[in-house]
N, C-alpha and C. Protein backbone atom coordinates (compact mmCIF):
# COMPACT_ATOMS: atom_id res chain seq x y z
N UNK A 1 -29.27 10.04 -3.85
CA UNK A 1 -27.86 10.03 -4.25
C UNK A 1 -27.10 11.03 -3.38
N UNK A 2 -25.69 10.78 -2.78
CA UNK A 2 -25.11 11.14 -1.97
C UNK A 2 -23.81 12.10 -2.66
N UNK A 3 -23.82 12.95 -2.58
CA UNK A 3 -22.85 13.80 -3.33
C UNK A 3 -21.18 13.58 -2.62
N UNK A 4 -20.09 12.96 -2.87
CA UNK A 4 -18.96 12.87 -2.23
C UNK A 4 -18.06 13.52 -2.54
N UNK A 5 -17.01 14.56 -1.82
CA UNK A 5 -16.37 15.27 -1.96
C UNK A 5 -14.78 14.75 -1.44
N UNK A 6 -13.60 14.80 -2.60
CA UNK A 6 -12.50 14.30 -1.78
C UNK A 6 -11.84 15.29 -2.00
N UNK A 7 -10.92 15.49 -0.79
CA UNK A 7 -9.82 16.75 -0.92
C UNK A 7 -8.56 16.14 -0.30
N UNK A 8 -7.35 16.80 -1.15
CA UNK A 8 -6.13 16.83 -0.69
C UNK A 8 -5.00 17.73 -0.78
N UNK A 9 -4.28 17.66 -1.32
CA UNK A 9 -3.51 19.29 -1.45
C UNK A 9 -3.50 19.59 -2.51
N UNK A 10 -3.06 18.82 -3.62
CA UNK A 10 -2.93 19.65 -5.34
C UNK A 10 -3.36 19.17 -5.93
N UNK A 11 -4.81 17.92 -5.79
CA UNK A 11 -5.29 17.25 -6.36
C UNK A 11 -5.35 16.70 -7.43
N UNK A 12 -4.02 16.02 -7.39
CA UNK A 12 -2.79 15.44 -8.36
C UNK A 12 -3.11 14.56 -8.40
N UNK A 13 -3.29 13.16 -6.65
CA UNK A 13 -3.37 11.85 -6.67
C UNK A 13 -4.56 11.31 -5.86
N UNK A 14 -3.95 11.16 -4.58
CA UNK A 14 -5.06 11.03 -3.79
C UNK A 14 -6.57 11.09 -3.95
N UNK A 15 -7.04 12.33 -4.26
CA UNK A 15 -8.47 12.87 -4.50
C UNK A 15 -9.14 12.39 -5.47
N UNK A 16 -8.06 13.16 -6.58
CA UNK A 16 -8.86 12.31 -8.27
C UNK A 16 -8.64 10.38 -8.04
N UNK A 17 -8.14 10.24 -7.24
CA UNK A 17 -7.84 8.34 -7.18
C UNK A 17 -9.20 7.79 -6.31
N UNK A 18 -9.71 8.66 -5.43
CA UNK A 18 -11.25 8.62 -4.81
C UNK A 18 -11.82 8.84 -5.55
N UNK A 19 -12.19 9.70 -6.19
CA UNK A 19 -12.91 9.69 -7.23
C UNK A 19 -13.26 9.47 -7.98
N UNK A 20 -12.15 8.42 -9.00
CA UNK A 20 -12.25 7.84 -9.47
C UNK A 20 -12.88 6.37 -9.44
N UNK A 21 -12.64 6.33 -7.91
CA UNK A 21 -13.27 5.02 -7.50
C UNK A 21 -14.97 4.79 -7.60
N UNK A 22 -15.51 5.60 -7.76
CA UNK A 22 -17.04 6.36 -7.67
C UNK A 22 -17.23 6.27 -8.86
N UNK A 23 -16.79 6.82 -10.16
CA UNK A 23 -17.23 6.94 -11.31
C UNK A 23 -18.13 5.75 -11.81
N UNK A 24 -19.17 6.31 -12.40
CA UNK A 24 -20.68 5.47 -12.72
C UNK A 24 -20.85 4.93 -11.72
N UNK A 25 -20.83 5.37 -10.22
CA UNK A 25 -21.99 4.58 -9.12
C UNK A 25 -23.15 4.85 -8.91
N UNK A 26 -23.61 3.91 -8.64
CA UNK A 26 -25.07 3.75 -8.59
C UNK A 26 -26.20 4.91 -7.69
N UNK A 27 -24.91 5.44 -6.38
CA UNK A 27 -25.67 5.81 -5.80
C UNK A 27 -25.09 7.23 -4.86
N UNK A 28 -23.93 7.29 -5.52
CA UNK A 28 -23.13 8.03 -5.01
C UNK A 28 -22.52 9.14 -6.65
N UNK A 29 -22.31 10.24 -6.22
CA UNK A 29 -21.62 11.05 -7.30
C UNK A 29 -20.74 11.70 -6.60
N UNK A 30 -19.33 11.79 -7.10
CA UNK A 30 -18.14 12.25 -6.32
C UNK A 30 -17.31 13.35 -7.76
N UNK A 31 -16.56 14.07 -6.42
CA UNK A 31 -15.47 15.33 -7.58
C UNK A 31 -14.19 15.10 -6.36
N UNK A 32 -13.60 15.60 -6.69
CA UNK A 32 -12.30 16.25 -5.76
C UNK A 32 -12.15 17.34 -6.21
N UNK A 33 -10.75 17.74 -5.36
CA UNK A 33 -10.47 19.10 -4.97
C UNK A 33 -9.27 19.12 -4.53
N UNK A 34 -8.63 20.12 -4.54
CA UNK A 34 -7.43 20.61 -3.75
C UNK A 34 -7.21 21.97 -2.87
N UNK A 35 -6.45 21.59 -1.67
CA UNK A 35 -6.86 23.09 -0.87
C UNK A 35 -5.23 23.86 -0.97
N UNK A 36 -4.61 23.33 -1.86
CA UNK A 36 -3.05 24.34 -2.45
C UNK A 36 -3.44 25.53 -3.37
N UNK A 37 -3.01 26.33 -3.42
CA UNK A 37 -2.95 27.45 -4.32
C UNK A 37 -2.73 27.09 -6.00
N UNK A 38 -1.87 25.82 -5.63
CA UNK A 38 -1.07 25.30 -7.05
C UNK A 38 -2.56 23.53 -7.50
N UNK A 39 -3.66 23.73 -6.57
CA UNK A 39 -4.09 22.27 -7.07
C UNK A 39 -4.56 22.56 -7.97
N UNK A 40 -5.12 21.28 -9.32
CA UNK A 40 -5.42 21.27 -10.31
C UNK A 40 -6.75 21.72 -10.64
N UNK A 41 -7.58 21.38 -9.32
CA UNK A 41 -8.90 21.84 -9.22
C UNK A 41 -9.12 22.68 -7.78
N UNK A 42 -8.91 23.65 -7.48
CA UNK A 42 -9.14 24.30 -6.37
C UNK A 42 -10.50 24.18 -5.24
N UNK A 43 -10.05 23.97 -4.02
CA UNK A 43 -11.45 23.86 -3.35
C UNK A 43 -11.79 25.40 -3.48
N UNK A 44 -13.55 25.39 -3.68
CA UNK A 44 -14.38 26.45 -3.51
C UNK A 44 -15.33 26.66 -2.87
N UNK A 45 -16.10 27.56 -2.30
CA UNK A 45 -17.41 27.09 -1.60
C UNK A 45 -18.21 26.60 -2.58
N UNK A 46 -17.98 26.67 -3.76
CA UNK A 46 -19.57 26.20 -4.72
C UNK A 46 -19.30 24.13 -4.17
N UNK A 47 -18.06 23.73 -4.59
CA UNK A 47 -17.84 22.64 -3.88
C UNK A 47 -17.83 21.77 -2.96
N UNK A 48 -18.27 23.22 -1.61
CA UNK A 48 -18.60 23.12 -0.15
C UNK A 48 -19.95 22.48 -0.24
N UNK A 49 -20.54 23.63 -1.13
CA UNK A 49 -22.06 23.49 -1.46
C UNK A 49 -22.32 22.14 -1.59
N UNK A 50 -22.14 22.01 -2.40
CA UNK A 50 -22.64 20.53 -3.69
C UNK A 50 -22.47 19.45 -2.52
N UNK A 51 -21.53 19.31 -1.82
CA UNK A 51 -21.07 18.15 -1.33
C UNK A 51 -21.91 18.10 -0.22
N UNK A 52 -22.10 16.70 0.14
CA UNK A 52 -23.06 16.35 1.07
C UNK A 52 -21.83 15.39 2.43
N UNK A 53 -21.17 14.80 1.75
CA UNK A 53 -20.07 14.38 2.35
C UNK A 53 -18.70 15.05 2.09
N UNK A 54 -17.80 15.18 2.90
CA UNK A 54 -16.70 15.74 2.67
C UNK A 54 -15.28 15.07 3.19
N UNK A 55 -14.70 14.14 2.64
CA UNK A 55 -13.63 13.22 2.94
C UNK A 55 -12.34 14.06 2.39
N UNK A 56 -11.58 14.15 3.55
CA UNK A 56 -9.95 14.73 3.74
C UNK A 56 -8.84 13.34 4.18
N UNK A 57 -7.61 14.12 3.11
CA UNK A 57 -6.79 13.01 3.22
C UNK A 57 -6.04 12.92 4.31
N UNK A 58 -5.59 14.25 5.06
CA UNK A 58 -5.16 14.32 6.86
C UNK A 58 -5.60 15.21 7.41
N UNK A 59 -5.69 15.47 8.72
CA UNK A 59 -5.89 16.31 9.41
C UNK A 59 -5.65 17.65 8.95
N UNK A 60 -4.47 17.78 8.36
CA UNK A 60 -4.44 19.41 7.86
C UNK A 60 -5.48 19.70 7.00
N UNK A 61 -5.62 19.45 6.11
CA UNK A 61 -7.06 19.17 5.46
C UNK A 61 -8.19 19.67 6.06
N UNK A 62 -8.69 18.72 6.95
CA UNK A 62 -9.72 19.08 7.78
C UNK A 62 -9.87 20.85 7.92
N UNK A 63 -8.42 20.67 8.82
CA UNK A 63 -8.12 22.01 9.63
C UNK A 63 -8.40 23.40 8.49
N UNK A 64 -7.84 23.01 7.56
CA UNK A 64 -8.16 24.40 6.32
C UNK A 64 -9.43 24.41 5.69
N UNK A 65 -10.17 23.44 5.77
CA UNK A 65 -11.40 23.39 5.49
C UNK A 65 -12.76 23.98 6.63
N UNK A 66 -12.14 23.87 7.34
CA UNK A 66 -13.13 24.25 8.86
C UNK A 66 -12.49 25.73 9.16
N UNK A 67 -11.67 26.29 8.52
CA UNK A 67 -11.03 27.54 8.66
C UNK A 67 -11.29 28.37 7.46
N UNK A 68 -11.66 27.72 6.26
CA UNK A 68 -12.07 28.59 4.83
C UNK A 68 -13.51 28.72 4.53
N UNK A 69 -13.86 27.62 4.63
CA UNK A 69 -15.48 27.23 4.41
C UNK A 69 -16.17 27.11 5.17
N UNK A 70 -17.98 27.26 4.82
CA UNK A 70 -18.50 27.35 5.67
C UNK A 70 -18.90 25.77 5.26
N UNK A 71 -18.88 24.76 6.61
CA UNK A 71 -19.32 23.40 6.36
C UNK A 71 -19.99 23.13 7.73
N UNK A 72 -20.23 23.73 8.29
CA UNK A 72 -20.85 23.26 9.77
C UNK A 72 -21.89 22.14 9.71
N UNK A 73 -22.49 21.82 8.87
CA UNK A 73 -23.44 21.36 8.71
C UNK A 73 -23.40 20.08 7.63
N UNK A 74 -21.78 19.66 7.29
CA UNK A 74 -21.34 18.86 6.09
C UNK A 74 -20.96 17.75 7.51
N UNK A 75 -21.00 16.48 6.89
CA UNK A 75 -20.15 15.25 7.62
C UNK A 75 -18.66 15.43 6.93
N UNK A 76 -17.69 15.69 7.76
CA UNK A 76 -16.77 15.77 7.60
C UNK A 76 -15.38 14.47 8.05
N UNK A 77 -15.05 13.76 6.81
CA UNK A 77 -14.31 12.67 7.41
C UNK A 77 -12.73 12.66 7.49
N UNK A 78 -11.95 12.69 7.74
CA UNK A 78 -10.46 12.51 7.99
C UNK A 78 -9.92 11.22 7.62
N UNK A 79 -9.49 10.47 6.22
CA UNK A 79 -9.33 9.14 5.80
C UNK A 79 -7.83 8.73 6.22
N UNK A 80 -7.28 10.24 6.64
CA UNK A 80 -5.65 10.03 7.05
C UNK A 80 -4.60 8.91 6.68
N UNK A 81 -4.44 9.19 5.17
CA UNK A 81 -3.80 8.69 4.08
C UNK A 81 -2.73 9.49 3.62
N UNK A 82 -1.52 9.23 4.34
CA UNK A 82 -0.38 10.24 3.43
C UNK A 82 -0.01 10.54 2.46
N UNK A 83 0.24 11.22 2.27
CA UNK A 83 0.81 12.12 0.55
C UNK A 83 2.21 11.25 0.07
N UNK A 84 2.27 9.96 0.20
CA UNK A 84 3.03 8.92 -0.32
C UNK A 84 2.92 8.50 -1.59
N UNK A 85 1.64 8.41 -2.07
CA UNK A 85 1.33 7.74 -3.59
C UNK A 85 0.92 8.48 -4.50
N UNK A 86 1.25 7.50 -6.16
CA UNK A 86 1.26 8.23 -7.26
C UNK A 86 -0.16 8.32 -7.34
N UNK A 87 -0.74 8.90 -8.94
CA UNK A 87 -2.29 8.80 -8.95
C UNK A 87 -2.45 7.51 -9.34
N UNK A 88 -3.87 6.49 -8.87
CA UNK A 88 -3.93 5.63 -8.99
C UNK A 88 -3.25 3.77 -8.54
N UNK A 89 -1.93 4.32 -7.54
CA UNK A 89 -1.51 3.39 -7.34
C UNK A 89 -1.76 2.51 -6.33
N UNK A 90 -1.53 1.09 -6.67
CA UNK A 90 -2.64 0.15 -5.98
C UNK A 90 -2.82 -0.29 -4.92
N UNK A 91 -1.75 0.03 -4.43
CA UNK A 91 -1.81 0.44 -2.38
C UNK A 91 -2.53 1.22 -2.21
N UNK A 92 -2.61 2.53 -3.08
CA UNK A 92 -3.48 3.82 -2.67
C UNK A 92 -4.72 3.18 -2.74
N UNK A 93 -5.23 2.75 -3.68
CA UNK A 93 -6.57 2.23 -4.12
C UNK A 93 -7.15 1.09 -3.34
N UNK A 94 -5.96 0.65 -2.74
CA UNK A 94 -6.29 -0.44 -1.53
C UNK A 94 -7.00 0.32 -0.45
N UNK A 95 -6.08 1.28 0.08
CA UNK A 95 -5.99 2.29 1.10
C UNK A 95 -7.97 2.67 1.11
N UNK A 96 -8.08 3.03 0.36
CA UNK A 96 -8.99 3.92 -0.18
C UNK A 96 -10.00 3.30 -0.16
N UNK A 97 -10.04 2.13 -0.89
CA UNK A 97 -11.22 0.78 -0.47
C UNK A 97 -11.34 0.76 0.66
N UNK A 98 -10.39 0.05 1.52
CA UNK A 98 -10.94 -0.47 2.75
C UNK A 98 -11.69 0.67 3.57
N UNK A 99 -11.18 2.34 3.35
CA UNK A 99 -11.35 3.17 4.30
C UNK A 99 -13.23 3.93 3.92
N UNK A 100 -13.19 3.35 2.65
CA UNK A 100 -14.39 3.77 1.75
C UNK A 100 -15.21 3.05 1.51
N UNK A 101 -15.57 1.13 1.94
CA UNK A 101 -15.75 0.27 1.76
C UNK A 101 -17.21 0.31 2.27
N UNK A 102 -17.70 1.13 3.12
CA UNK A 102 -19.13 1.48 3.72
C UNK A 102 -19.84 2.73 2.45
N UNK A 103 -18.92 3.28 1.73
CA UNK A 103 -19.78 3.55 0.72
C UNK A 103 -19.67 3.04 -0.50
N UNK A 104 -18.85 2.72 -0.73
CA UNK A 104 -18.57 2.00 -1.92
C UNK A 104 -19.45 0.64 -2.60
């Protein structure tokens, strides 16, 4: 089982909407995160830890993650999905499929 990690900024939509996509899979276990001061669930290294994969919603993302944490050694993906959608909405979830569709 593959531990999946999604991050975005206040982990409002985006992240928990990946994540959600995962819930009861077979083969995969996923959380999110947020790398804002103000997100609902804050990225941490214990989160760094756990995660075996690590999917960001843009490049900035990436960039604060490779600048806070230690991940050298994490697959790190860039799904580069803008901060456009609500939580759950079904473009997003489109978005998110197709870009997630090799693990999913």
């Amino acid at each position: 089982m593959s531990n999946l990690l999604f991050i975005c900024s206040k982990n409002q939509w985006r992240s928990p909407t990946a994540e959600l996509l995962f819930k009861g899979h077979l083969l995969h276990s996923a959380r999110s995160a947020g790398t804002s001061d103000k997100a609902r669930i804050r990225l941490n290294q214990k989160l760094m830890d756990w995660a075996d994969v690590v999917f960001v919603m843009e490049y900035k993302h990436r960039d604060l993650v490779k600048q806070r944490f230690a991940s050298n050694s994490k697959r790190l993906v860039v799904l580069n999905i803008p901060d456009d959608y609500q939580f759950n909405d079904p473009e997003l979830i489109e978005m998110l499929s197709a870009a997630l569709a090799d693990w999913l």
